[in-house]
PDB file of N, CA and C in Angstrom:
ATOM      1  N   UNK A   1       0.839  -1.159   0.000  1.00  0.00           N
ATOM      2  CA  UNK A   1       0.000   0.000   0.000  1.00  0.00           C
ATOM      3  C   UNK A   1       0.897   1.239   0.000  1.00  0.00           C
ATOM      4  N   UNK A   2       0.226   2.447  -0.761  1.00  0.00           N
ATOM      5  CA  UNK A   2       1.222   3.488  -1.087  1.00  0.00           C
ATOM      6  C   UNK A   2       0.141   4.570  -0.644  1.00  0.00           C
ATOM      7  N   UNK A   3       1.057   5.564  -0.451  1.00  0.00           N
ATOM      8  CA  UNK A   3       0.035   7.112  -0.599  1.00  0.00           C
ATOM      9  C   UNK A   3       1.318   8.167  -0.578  1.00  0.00           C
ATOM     10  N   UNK A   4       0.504   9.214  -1.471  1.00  0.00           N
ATOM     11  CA  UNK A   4       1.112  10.342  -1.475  1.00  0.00           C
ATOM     12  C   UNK A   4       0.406  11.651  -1.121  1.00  0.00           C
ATOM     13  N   UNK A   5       1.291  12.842  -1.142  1.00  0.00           N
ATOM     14  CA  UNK A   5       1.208  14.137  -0.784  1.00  0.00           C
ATOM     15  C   UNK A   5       1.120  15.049  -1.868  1.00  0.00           C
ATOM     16  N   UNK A   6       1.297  14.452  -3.199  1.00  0.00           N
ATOM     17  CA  UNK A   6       1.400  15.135  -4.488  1.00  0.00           C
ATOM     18  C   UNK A   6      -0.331  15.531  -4.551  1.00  0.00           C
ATOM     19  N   UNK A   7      -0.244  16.747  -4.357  1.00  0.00           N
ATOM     20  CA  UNK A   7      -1.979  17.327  -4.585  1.00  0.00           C
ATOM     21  C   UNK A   7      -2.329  17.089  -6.032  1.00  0.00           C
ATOM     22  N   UNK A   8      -4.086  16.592  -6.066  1.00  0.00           N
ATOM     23  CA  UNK A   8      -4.364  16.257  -6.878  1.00  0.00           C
ATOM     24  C   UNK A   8      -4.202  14.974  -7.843  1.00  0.00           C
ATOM     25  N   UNK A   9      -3.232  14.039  -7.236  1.00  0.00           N
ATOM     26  CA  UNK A   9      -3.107  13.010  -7.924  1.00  0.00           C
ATOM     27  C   UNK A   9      -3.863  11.710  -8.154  1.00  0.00           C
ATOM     28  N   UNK A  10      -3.752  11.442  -9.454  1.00  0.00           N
ATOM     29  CA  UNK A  10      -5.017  10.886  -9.854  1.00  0.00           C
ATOM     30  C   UNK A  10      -4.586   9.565 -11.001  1.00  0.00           C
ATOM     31  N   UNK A  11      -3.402   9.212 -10.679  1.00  0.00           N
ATOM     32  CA  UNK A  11      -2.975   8.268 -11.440  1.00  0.00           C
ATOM     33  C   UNK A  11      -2.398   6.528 -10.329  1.00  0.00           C
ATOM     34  N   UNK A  12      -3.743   6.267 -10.014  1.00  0.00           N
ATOM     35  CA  UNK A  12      -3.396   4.968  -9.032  1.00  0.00           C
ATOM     36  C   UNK A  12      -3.246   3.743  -9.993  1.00  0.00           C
ATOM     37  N   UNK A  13      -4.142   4.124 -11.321  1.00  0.00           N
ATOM     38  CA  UNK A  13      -3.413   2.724 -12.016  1.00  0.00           C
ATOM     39  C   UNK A  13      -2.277   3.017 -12.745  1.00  0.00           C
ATOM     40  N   UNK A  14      -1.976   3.975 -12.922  1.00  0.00           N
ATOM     41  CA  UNK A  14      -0.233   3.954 -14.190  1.00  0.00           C
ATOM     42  C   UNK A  14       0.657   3.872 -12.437  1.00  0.00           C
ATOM     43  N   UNK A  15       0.650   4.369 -11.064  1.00  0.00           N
ATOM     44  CA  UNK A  15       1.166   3.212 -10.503  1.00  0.00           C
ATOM     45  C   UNK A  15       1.410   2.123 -10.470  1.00  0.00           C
ATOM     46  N   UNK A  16       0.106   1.147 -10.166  1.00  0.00           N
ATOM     47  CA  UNK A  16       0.165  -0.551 -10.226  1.00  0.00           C
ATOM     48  C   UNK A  16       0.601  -0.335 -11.534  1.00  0.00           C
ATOM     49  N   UNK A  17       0.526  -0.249 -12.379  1.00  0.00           N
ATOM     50  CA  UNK A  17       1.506  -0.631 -14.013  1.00  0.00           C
ATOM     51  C   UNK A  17       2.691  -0.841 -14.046  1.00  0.00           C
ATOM     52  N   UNK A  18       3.584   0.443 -13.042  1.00  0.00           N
ATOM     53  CA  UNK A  18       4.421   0.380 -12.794  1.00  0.00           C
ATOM     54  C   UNK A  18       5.461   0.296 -11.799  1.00  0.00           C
ATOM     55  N   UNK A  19       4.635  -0.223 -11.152  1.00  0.00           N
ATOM     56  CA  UNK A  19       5.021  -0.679  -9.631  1.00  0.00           C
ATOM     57  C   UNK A  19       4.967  -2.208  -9.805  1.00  0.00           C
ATOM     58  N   UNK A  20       4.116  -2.517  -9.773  1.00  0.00           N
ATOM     59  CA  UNK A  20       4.067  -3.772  -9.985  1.00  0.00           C
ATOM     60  C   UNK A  20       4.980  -4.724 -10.809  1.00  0.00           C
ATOM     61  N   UNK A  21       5.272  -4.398 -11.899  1.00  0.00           N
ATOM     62  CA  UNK A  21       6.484  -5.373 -12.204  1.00  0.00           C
ATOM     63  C   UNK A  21       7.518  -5.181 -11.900  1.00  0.00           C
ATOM     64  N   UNK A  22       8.372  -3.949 -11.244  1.00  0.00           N
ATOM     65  CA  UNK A  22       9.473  -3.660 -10.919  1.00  0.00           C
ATOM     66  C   UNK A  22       9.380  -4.993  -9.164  1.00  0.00           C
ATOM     67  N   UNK A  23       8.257  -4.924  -8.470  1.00  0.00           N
ATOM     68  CA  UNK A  23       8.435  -5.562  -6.901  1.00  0.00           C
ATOM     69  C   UNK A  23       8.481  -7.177  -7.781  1.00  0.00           C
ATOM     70  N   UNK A  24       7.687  -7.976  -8.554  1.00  0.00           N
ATOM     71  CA  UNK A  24       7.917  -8.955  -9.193  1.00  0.00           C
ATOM     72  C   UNK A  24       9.035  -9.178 -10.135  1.00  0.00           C
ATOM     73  N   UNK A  25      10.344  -8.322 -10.730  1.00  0.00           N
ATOM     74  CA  UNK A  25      11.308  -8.312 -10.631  1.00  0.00           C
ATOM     75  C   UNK A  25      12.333  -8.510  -9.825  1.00  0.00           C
ATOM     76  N   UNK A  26      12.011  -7.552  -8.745  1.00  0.00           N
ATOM     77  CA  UNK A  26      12.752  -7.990  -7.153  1.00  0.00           C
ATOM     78  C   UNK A  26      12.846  -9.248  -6.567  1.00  0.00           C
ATOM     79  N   UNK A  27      11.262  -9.594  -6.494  1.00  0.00           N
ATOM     80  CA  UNK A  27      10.867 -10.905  -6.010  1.00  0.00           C
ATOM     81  C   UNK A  27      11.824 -12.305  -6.610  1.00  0.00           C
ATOM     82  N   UNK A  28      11.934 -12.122  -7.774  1.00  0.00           N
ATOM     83  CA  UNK A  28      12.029 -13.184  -8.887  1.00  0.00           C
ATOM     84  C   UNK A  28      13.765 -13.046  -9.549  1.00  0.00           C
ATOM     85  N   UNK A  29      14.479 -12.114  -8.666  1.00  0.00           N
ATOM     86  CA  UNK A  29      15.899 -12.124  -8.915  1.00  0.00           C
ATOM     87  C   UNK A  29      16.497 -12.466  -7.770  1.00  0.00           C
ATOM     88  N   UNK A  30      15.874 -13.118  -6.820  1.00  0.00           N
ATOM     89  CA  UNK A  30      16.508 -13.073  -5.428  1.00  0.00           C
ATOM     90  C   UNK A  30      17.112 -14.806  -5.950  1.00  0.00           C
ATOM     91  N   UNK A  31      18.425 -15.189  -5.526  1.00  0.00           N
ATOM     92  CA  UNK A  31      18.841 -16.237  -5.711  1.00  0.00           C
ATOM     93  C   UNK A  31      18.313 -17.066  -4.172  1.00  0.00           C
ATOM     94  N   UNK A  32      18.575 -18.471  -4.391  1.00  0.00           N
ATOM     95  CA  UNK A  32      18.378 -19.494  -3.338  1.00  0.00           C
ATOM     96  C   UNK A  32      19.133 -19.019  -2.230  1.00  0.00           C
ATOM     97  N   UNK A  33      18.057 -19.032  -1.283  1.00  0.00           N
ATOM     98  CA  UNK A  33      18.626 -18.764   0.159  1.00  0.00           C
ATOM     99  C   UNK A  33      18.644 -17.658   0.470  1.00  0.00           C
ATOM    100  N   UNK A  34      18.894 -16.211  -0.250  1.00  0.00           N
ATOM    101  CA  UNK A  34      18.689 -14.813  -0.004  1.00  0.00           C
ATOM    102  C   UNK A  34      17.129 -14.402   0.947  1.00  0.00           C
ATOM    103  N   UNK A  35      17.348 -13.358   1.667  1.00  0.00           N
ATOM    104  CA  UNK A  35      16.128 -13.341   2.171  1.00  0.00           C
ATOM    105  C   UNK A  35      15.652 -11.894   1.394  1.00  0.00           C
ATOM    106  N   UNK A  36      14.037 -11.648   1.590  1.00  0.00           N
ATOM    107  CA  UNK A  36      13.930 -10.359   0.859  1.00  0.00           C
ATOM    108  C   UNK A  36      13.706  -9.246   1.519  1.00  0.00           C
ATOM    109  N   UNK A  37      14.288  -7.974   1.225  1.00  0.00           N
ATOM    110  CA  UNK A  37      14.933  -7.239   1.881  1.00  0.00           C
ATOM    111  C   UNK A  37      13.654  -6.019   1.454  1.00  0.00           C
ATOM    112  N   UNK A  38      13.317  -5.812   2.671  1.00  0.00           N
ATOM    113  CA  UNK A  38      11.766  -4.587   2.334  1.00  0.00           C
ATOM    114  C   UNK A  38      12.424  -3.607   1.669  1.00  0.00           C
ATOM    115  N   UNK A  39      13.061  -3.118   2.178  1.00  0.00           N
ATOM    116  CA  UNK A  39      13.971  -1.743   1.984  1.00  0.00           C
ATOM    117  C   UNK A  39      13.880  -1.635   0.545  1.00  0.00           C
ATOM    118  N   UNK A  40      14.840  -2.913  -0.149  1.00  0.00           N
ATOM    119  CA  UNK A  40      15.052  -2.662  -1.463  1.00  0.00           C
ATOM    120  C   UNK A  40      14.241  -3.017  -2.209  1.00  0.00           C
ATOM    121  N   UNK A  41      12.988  -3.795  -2.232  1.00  0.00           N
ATOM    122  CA  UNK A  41      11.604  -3.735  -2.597  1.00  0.00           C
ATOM    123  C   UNK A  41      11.213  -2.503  -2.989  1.00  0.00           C
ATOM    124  N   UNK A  42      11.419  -1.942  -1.360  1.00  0.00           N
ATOM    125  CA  UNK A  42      10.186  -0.815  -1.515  1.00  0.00           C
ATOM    126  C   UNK A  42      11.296   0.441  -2.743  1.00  0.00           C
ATOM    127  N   UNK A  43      12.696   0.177  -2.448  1.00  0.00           N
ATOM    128  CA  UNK A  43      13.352   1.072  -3.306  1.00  0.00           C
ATOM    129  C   UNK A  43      12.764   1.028  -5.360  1.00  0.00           C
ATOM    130  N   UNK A  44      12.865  -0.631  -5.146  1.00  0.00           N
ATOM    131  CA  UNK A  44      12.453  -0.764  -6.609  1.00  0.00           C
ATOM    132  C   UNK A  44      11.100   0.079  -6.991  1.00  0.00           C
ATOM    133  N   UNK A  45      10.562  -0.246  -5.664  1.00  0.00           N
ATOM    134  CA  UNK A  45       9.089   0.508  -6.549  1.00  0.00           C
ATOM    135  C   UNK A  45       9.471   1.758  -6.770  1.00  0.00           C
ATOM    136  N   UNK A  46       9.626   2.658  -5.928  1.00  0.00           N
ATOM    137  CA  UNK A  46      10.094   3.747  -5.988  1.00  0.00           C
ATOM    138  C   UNK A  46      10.629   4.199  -7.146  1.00  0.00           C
ATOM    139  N   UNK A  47      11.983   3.529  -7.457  1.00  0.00           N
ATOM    140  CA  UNK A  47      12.508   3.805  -8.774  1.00  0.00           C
ATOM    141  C   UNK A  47      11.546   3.846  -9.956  1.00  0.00           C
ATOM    142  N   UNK A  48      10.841   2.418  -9.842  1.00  0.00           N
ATOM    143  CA  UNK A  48       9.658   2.335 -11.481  1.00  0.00           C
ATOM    144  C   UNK A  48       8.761   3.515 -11.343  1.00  0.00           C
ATOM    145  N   UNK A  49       8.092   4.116  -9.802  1.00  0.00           N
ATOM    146  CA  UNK A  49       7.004   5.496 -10.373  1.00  0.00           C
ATOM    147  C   UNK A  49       7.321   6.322 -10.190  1.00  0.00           C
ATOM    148  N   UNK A  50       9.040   6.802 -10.289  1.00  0.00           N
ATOM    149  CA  UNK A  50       9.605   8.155 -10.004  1.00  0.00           C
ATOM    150  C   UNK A  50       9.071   8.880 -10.797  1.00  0.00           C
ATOM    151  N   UNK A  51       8.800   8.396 -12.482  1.00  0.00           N
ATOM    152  CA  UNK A  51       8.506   9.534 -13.012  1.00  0.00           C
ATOM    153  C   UNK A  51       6.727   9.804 -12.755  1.00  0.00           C
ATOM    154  N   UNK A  52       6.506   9.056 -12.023  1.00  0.00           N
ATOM    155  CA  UNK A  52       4.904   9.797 -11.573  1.00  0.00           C
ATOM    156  C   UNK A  52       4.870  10.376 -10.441  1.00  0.00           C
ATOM    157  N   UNK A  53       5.403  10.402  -9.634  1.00  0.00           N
ATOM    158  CA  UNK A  53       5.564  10.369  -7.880  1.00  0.00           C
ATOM    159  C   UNK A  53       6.902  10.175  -7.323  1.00  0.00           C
ATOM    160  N   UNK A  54       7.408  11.712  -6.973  1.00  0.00           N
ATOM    161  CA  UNK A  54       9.089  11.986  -6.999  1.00  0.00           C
ATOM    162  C   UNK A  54       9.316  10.911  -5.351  1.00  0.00           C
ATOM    163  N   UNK A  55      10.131  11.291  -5.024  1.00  0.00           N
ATOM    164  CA  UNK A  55      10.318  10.052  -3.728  1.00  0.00           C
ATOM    165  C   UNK A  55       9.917  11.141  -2.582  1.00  0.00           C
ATOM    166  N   UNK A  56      10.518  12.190  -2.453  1.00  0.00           N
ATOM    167  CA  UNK A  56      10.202  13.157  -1.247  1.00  0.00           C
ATOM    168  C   UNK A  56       7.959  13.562  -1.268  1.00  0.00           C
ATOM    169  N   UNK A  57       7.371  13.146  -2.359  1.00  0.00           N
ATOM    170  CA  UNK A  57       6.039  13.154  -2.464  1.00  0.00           C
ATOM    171  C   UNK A  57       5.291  11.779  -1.616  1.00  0.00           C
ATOM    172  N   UNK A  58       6.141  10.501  -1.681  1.00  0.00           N
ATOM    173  CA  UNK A  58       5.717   9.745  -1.046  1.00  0.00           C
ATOM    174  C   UNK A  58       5.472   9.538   0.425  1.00  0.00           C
ATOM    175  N   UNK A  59       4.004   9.350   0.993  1.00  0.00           N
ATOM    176  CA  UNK A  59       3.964   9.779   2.301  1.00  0.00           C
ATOM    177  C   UNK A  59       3.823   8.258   2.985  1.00  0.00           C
ATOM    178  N   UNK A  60       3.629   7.077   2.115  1.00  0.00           N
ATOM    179  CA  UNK A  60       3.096   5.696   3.010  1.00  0.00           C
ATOM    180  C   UNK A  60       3.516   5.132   1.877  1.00  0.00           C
ATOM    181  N   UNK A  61       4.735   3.726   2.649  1.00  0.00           N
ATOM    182  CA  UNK A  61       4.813   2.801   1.920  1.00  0.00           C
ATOM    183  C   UNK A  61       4.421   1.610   2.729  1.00  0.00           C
ATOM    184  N   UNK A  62       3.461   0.240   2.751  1.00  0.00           N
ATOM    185  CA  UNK A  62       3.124  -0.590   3.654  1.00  0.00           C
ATOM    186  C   UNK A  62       3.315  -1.951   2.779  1.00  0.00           C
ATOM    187  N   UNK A  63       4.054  -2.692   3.239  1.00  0.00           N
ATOM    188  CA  UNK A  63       4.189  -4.131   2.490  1.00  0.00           C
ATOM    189  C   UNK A  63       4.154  -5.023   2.894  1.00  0.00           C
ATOM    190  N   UNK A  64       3.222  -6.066   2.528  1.00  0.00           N
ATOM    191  CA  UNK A  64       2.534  -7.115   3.378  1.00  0.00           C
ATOM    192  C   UNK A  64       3.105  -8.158   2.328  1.00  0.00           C
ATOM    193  N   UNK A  65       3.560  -8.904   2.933  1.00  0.00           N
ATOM    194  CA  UNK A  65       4.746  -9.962   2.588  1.00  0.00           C
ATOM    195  C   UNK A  65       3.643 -11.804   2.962  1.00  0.00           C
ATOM    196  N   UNK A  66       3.521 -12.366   1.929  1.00  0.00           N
ATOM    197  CA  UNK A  66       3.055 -13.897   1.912  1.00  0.00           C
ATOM    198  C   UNK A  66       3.354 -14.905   1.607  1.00  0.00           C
ATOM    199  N   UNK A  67       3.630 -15.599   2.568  1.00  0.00           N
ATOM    200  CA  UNK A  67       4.347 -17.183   2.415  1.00  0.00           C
ATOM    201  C   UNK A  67       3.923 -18.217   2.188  1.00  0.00           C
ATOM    202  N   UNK A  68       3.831 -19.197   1.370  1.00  0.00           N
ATOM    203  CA  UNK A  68       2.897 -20.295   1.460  1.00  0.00           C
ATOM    204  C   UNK A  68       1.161 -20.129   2.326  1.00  0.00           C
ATOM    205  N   UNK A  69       1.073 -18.958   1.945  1.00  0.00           N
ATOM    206  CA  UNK A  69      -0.567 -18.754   2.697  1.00  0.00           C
ATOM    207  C   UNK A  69      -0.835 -18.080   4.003  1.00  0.00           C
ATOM    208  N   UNK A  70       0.515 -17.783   4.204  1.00  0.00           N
ATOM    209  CA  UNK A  70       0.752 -17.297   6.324  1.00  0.00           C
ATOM    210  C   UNK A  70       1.688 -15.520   5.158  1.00  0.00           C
ATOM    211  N   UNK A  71       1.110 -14.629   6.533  1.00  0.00           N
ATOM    212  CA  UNK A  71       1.823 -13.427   6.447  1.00  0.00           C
ATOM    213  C   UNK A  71       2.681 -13.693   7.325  1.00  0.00           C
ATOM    214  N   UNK A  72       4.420 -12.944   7.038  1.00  0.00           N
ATOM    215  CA  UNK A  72       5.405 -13.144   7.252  1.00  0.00           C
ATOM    216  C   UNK A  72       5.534 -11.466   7.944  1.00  0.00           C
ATOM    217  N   UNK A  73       6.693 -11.328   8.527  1.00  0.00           N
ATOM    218  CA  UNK A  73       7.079  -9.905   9.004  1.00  0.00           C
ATOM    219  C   UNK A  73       8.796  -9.673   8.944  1.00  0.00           C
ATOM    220  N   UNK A  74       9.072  -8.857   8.867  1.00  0.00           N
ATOM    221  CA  UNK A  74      10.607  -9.329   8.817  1.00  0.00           C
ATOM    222  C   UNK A  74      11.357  -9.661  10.003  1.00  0.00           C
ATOM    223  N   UNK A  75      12.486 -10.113  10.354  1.00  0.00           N
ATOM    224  CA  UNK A  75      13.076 -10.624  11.174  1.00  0.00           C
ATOM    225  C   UNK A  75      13.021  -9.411  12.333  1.00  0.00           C
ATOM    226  N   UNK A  76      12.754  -9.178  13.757  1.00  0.00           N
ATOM    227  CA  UNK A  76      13.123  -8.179  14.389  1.00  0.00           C
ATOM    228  C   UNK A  76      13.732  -7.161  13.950  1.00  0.00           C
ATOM    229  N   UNK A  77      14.389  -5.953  14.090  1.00  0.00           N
ATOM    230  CA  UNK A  77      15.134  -4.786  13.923  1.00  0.00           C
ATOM    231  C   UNK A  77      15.804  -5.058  12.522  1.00  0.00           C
ATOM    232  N   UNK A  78      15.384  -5.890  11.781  1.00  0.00           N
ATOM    233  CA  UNK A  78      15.804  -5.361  10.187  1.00  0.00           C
ATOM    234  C   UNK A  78      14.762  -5.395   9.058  1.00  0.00           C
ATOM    235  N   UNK A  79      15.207  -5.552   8.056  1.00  0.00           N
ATOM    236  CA  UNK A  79      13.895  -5.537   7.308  1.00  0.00           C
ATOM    237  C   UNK A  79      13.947  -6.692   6.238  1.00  0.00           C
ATOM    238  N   UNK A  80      14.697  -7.926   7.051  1.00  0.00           N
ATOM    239  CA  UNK A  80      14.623  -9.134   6.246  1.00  0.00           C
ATOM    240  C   UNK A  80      13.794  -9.991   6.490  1.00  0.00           C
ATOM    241  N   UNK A  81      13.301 -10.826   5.292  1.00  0.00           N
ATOM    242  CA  UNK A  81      12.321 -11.646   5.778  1.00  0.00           C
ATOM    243  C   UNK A  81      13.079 -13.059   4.803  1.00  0.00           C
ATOM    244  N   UNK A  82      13.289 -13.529   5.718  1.00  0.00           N
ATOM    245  CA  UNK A  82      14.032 -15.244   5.197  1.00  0.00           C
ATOM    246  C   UNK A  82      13.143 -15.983   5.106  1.00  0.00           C
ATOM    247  N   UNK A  83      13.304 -17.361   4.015  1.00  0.00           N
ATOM    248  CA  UNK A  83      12.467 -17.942   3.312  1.00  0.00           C
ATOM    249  C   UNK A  83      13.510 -19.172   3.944  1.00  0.00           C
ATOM    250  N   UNK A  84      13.350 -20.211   2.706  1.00  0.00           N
ATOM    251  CA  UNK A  84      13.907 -21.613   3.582  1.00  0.00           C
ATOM    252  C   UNK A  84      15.188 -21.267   2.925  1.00  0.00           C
ATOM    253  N   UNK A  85      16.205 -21.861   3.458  1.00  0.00           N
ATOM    254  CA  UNK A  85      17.536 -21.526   3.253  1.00  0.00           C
ATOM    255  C   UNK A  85      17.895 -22.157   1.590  1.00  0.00           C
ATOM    256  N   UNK A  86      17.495 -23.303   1.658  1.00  0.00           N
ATOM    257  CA  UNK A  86      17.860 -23.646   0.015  1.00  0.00           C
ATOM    258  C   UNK A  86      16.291 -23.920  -0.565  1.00  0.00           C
ATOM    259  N   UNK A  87      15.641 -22.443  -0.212  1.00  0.00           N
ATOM    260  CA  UNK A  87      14.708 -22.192  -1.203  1.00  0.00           C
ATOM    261  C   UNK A  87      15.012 -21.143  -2.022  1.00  0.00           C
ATOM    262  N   UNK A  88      13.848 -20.809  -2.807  1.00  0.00           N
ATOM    263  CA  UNK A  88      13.770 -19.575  -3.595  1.00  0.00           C
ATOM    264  C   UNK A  88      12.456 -18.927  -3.653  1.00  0.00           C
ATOM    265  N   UNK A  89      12.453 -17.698  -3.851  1.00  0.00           N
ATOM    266  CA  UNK A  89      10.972 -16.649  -4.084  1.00  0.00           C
ATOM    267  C   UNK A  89      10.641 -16.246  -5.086  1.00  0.00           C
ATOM    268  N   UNK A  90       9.528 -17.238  -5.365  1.00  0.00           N
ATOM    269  CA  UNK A  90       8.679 -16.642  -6.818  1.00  0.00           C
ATOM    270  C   UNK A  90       7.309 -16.248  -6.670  1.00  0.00           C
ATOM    271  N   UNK A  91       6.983 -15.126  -7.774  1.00  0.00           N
ATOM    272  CA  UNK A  91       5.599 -14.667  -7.520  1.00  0.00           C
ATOM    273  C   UNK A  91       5.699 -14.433  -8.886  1.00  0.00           C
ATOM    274  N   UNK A  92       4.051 -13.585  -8.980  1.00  0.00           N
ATOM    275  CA  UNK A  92       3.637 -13.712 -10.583  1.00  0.00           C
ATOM    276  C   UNK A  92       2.732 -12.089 -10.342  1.00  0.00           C
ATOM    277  N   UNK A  93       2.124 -11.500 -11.296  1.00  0.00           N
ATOM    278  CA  UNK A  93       1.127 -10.203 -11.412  1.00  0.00           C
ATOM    279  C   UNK A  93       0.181 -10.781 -10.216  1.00  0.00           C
ATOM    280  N   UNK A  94      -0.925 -12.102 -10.590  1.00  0.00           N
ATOM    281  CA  UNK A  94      -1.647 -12.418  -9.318  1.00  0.00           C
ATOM    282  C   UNK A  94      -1.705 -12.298  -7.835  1.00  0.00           C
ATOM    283  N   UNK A  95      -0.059 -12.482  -7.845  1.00  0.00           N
ATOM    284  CA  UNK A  95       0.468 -12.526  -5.939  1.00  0.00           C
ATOM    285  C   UNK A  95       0.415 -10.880  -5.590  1.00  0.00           C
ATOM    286  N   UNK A  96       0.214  -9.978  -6.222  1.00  0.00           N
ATOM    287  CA  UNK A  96       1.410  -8.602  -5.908  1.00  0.00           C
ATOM    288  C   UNK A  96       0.036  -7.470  -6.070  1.00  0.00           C
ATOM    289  N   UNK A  97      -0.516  -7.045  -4.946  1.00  0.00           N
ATOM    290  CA  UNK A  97      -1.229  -5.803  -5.343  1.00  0.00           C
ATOM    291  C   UNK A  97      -0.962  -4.671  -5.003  1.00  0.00           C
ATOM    292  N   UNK A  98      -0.979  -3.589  -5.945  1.00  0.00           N
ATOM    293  CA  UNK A  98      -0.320  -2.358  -5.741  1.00  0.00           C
ATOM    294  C   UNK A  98      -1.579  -1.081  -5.066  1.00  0.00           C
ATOM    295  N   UNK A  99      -1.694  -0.679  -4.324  1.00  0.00           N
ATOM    296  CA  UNK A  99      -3.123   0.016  -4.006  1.00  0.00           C
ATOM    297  C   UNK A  99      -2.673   1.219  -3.181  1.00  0.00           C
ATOM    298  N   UNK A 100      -3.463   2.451  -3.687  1.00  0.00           N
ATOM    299  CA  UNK A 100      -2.965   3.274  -2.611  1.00  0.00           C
ATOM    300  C   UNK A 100      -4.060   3.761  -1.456  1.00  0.00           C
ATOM    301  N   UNK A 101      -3.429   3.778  -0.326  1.00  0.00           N
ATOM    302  CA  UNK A 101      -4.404   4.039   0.914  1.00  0.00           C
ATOM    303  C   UNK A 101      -3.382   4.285   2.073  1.00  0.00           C
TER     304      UNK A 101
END
């Protein structure tokens, strides 16, 4: 979940357009055993709707992370969330919703 401070803005789907495949990029380059790192998630998105929504406009970024069917949180005081050690993280457009609120 996203929100901004940019008055007047009115483009929540050319977000998900482009938000959305940049976090399913992220998701889907992480090698076996890596855990996924919110931070740089939330950076990717960032990067894909800079040109809609500069970064200092963004007022809420919230990312709800799902594991085999259970919500996950990241590890205490960082912002990793580990998967099985000689697993891997895949998702698809279906898994990933981009919404702002």
């Amino acid at each position: 979940m996203w929100n901004t401070i940019a008055p007047n803005f009115t483009s929540q789907a050319a977000v998900a357009q482009l938000g959305q495949p940049a976090i399913i990029s992220y998701i889907n380059s992480l090698y076996v055993g890596q855990p996924i790192n919110v931070f740089a998630m939330q950076n990717a998105f960032q990067e894909a709707i800079s040109s809609l929504i500069s970064f200092d406009q963004l007022s809420r970024m919230v990312v709800n992370v799902t594991i085999n069917g259970s919500s996950v949180t990241p590890t205490t005081g960082t912002g990793l969330i580990y998967g099985d050690v000689e697993g891997y993280f895949y998702t698809t457009a279906a898994n990933v919703v981009v919404q702002q609120g």
